[in-house]
N, C-alpha and C. Protein backbone atom coordinates (compact mmCIF):
# COMPACT_ATOMS: atom_id res chain seq x y z
N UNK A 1 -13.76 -26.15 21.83
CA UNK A 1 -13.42 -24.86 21.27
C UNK A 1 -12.80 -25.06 19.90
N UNK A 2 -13.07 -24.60 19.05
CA UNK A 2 -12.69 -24.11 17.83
C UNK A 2 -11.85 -23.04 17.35
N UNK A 3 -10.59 -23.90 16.58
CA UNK A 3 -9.51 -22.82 16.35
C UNK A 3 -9.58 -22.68 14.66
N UNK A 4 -9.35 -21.03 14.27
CA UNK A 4 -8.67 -20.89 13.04
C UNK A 4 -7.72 -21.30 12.96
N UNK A 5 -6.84 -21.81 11.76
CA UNK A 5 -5.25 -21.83 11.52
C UNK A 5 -4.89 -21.02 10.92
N UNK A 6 -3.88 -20.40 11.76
CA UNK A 6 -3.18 -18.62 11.34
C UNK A 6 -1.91 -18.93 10.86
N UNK A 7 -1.45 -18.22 9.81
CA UNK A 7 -0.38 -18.47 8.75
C UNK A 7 0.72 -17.47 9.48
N UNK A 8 2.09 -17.55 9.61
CA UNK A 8 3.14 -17.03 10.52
C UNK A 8 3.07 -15.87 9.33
N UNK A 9 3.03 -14.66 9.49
CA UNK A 9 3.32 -13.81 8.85
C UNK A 9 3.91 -12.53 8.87
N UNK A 10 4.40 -11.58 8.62
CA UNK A 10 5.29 -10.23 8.45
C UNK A 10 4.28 -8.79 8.26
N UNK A 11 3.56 -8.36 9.03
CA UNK A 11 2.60 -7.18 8.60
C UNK A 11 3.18 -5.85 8.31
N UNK A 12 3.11 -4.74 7.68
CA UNK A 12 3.80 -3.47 7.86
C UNK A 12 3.01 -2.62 8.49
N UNK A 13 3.65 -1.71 9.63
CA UNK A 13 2.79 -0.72 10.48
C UNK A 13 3.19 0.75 9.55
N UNK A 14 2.40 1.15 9.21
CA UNK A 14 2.63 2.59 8.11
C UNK A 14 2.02 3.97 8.73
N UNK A 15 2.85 5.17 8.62
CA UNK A 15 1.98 6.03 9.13
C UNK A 15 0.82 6.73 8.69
N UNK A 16 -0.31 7.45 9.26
CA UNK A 16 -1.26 8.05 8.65
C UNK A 16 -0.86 9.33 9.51
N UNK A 17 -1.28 9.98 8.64
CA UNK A 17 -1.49 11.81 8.76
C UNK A 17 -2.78 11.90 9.61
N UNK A 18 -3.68 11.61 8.67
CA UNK A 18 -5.59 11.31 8.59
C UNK A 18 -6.20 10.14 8.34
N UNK A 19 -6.63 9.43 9.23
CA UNK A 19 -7.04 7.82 8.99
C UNK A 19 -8.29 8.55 7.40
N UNK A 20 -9.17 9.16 7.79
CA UNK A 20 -10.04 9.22 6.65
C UNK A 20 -9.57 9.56 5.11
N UNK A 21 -8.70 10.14 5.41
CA UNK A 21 -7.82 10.36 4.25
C UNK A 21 -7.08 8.82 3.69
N UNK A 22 -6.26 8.18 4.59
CA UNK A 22 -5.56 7.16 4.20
C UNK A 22 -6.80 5.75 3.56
N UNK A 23 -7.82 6.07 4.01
CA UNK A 23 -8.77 4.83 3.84
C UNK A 23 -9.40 5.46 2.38
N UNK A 24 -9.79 6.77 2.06
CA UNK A 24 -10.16 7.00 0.98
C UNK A 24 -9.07 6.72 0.17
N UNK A 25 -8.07 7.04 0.04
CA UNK A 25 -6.91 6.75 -0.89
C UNK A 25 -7.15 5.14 -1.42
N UNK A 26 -6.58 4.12 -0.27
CA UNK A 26 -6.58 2.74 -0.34
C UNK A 26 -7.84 2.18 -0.74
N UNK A 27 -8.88 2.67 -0.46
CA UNK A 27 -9.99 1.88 -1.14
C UNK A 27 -10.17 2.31 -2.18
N UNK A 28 -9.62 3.19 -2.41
CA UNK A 28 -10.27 3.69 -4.18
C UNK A 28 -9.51 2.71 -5.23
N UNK A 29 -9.16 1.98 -4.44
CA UNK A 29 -8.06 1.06 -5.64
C UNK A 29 -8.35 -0.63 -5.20
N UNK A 30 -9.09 -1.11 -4.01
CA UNK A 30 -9.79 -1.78 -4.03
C UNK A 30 -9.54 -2.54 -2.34
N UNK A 31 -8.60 -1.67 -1.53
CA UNK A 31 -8.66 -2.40 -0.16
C UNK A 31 -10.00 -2.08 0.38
N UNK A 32 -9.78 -2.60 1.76
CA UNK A 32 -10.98 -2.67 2.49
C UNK A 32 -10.87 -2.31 3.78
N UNK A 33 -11.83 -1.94 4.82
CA UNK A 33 -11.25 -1.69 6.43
C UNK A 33 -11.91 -2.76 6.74
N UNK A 34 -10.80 -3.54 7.57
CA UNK A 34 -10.95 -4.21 8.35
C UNK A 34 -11.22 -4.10 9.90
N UNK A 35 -10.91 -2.92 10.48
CA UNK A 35 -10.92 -2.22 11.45
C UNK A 35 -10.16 -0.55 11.84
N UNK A 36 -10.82 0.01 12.01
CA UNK A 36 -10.18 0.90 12.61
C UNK A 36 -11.07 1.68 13.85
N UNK A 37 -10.19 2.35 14.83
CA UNK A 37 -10.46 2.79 16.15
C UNK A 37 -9.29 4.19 16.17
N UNK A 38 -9.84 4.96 17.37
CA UNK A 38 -8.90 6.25 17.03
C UNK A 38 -7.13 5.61 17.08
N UNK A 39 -7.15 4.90 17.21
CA UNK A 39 -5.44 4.09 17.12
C UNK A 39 -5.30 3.11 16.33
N UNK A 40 -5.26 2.44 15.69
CA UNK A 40 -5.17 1.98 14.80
C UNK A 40 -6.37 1.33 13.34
N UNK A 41 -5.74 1.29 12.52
CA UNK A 41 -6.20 1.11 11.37
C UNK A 41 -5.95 -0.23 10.51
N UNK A 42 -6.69 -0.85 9.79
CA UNK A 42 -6.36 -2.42 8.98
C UNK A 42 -7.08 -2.49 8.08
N UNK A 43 -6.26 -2.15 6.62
CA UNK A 43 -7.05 -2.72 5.48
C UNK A 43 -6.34 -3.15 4.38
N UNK A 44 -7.33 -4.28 3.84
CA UNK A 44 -6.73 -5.50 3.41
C UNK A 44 -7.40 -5.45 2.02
N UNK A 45 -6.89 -6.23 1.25
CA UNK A 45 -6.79 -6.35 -0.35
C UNK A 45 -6.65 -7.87 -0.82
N UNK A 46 -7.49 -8.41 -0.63
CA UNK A 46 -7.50 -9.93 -1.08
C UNK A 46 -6.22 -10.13 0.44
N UNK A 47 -5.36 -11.15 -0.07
CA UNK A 47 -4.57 -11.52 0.93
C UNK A 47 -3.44 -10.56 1.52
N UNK A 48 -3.79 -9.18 0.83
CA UNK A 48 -2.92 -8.11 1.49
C UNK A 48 -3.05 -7.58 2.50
N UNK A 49 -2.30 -7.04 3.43
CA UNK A 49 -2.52 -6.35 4.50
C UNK A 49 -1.90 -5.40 4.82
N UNK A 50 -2.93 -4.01 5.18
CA UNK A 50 -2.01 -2.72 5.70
C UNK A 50 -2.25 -2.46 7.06
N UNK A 51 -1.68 -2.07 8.08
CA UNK A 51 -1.75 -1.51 8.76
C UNK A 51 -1.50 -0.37 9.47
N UNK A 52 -2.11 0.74 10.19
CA UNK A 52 -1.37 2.17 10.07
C UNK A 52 -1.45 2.69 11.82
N UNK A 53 -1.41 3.21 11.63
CA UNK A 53 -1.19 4.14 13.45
C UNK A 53 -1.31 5.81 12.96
N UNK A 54 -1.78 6.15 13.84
CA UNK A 54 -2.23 7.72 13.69
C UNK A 54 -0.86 8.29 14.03
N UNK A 55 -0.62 9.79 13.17
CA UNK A 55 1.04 9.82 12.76
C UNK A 55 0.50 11.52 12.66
N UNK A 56 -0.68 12.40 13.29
CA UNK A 56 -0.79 13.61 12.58
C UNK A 56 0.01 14.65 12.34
N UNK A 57 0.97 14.73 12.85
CA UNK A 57 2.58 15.40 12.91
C UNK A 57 3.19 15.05 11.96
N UNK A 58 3.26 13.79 11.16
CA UNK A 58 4.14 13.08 10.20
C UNK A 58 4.33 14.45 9.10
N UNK A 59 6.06 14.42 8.63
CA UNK A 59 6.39 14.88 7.49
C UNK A 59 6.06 13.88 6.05
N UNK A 60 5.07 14.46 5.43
CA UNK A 60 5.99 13.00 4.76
C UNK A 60 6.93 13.41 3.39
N UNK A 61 7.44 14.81 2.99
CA UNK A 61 8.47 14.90 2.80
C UNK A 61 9.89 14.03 3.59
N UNK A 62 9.70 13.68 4.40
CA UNK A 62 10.64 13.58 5.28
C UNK A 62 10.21 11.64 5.74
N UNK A 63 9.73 11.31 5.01
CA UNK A 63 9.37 10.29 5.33
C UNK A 63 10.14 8.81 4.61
N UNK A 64 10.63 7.64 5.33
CA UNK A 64 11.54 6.51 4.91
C UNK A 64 10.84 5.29 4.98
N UNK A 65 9.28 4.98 5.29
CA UNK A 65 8.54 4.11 5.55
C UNK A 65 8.23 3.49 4.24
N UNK A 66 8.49 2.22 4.00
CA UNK A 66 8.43 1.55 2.92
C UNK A 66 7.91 -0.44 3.01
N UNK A 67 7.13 -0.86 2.02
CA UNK A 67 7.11 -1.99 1.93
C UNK A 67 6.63 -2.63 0.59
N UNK A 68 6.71 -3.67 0.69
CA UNK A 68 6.51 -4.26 -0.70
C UNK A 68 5.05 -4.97 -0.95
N UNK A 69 4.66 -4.89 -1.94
CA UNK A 69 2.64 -5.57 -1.88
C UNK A 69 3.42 -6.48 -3.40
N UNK A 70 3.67 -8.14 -2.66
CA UNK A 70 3.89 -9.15 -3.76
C UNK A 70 2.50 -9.53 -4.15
N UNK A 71 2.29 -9.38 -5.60
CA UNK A 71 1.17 -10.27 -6.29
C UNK A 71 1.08 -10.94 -7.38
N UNK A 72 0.22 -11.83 -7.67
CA UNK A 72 0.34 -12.25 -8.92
C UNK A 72 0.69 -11.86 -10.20
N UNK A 73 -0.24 -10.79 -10.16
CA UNK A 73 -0.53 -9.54 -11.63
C UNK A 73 -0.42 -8.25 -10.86
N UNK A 74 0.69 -8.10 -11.24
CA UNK A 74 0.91 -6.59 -11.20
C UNK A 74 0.49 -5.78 -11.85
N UNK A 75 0.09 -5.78 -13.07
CA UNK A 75 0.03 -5.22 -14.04
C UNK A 75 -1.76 -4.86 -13.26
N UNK A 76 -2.87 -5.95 -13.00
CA UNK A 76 -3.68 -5.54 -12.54
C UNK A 76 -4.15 -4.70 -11.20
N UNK A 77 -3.03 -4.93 -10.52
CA UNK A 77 -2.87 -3.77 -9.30
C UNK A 77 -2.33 -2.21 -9.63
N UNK A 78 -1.68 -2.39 -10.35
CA UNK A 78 -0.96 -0.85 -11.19
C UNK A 78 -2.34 -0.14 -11.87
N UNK A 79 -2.87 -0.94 -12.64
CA UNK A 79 -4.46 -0.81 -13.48
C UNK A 79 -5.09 0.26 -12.43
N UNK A 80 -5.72 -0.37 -11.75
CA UNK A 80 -6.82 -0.62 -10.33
C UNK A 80 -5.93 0.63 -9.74
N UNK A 81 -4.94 0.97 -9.67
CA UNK A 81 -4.17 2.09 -8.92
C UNK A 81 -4.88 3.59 -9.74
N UNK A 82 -4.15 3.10 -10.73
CA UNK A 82 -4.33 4.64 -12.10
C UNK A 82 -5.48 4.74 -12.07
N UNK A 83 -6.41 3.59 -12.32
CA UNK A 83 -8.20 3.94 -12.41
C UNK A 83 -8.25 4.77 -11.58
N UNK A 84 -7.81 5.07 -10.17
CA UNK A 84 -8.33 5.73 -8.85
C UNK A 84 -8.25 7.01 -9.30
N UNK A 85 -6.79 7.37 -9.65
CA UNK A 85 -6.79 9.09 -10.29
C UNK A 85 -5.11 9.16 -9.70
N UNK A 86 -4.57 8.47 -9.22
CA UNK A 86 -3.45 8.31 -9.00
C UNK A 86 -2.47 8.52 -10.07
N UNK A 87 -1.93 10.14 -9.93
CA UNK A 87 -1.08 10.22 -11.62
C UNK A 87 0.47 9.40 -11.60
N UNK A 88 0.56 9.36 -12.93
CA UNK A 88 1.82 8.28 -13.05
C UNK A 88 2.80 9.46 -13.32
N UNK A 89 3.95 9.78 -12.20
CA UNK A 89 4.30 11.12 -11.77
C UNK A 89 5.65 10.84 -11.70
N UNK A 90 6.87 11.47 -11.63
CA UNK A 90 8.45 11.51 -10.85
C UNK A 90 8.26 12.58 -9.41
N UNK A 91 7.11 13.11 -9.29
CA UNK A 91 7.09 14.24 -8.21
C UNK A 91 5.65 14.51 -7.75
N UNK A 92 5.80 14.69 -6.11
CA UNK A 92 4.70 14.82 -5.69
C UNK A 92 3.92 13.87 -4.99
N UNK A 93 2.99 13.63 -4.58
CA UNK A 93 2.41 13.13 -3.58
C UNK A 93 0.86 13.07 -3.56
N UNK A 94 0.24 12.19 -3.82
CA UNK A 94 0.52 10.77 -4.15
C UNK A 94 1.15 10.14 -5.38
N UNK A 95 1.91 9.27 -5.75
CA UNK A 95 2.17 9.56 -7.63
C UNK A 95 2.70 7.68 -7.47
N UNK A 96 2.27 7.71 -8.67
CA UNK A 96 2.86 6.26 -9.41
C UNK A 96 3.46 6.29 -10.41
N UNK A 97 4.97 5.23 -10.03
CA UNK A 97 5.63 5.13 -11.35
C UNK A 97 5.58 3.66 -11.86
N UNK A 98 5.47 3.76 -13.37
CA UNK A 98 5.46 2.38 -14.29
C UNK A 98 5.90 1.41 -13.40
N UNK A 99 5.23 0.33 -13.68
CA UNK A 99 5.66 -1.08 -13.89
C UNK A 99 6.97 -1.33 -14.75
N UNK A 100 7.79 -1.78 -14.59
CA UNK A 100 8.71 -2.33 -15.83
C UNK A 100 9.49 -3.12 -15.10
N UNK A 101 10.43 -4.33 -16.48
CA UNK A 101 10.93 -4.95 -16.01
C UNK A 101 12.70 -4.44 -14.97
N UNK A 102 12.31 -5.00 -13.70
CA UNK A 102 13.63 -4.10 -13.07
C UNK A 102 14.90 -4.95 -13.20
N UNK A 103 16.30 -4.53 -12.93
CA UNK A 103 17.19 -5.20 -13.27
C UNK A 103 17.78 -6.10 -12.03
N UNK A 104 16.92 -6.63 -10.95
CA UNK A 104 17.37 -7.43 -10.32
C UNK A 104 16.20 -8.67 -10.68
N UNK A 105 15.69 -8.41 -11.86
CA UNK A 105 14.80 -9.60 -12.23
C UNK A 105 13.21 -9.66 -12.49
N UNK A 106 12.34 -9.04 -11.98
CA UNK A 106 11.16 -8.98 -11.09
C UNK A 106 10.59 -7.77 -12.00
N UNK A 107 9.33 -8.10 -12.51
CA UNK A 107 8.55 -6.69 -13.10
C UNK A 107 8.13 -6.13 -11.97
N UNK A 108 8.35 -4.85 -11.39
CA UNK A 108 7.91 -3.97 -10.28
C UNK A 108 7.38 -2.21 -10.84
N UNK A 109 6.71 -1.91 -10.50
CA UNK A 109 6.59 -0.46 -9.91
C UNK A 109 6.33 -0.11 -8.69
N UNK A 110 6.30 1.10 -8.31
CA UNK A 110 6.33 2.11 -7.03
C UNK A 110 5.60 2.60 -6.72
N UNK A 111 4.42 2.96 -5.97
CA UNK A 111 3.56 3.70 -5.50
C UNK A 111 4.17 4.37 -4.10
N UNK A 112 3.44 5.94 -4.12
CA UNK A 112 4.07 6.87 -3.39
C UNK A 112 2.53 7.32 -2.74
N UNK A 113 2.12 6.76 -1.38
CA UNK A 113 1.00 7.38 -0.73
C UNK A 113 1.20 8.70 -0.38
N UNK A 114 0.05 9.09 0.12
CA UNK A 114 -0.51 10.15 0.71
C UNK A 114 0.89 10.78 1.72
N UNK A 115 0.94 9.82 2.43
CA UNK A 115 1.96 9.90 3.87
C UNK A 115 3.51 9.68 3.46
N UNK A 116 3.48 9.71 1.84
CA UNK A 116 5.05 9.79 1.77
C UNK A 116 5.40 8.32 1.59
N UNK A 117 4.80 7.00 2.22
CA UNK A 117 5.19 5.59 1.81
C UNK A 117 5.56 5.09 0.44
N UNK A 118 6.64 4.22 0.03
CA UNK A 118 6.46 3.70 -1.01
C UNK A 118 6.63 2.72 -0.66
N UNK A 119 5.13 2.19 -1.75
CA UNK A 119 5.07 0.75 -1.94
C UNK A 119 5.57 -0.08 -2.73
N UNK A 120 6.58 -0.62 -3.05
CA UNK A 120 6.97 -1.62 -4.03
C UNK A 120 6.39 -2.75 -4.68
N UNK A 121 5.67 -2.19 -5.66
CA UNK A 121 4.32 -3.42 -6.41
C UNK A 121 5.51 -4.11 -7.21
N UNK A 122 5.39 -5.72 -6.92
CA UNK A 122 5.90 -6.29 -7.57
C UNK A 122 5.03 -7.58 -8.01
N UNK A 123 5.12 -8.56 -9.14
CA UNK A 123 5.09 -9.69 -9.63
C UNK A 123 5.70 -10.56 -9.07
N UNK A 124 5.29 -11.35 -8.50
CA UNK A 124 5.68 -12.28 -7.67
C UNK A 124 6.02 -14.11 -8.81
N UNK A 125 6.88 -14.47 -8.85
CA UNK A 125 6.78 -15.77 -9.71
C UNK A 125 6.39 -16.80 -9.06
N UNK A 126 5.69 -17.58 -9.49
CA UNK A 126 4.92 -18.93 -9.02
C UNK A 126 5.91 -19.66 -9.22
């Protein structure tokens, strides 16, 4: 028998409103489905990974669900974001704010999904 070698890792479970909704959003910027079934959902972005659970009740005014997408180039994930139609916003839903350098070190911006999530795009240093 033949084994993969699986890397110990940290996934985030995020809510969806509308899986079809949440997958149009995320792929328009370049993830992928990896699976989904009426319960859960997985899509991935080079070595990224999302995962979601059906949430159709979710506020997402009211919503605290958050995680961080570390990458090389931020600057090219922020790109690839705005191309989608994703406005660079202080309000509203979905909206992105700048990249810039933040003051605990780290060039980051924020993305604000569909469901109220923010994502913390950051630059990761080699």
């Amino acid at each position: 028998m033949s084994s993969v070698p699986v890397s110990d890792r940290a996934v985030p479970n995020l809510p969806s409103a509308d899986f079809d909704t949440t997958e149009q959003f995320y792929t328009g910027f370049g993830f992928e489905r990896q699976l989904r079934d009426a319960g859960w959902m997985i899509l991935t972005r080079g070595a990224l990974q999302l995962e979601f659970f059906p949430a159709p009740a979710f506020d997402p005014l009211s919503s605290s669900f958050m995680c961080c997408l570390r990458v090389a180039d931020v600057g090219e994930l922020y790109e690839a974001i705005r191309a989608s139609g994703v406005p660079v916003s202080a309000a509203g839903m979905p909206r992105l704010h700048e990249v810039r350098m933040q003051e605990w070190g780290l060039k980051a911006g924020f993305l604000i999904d569909p469901d109220g999530t923010q994502l913390t795009l950051i630059e990761q240093r080699g």
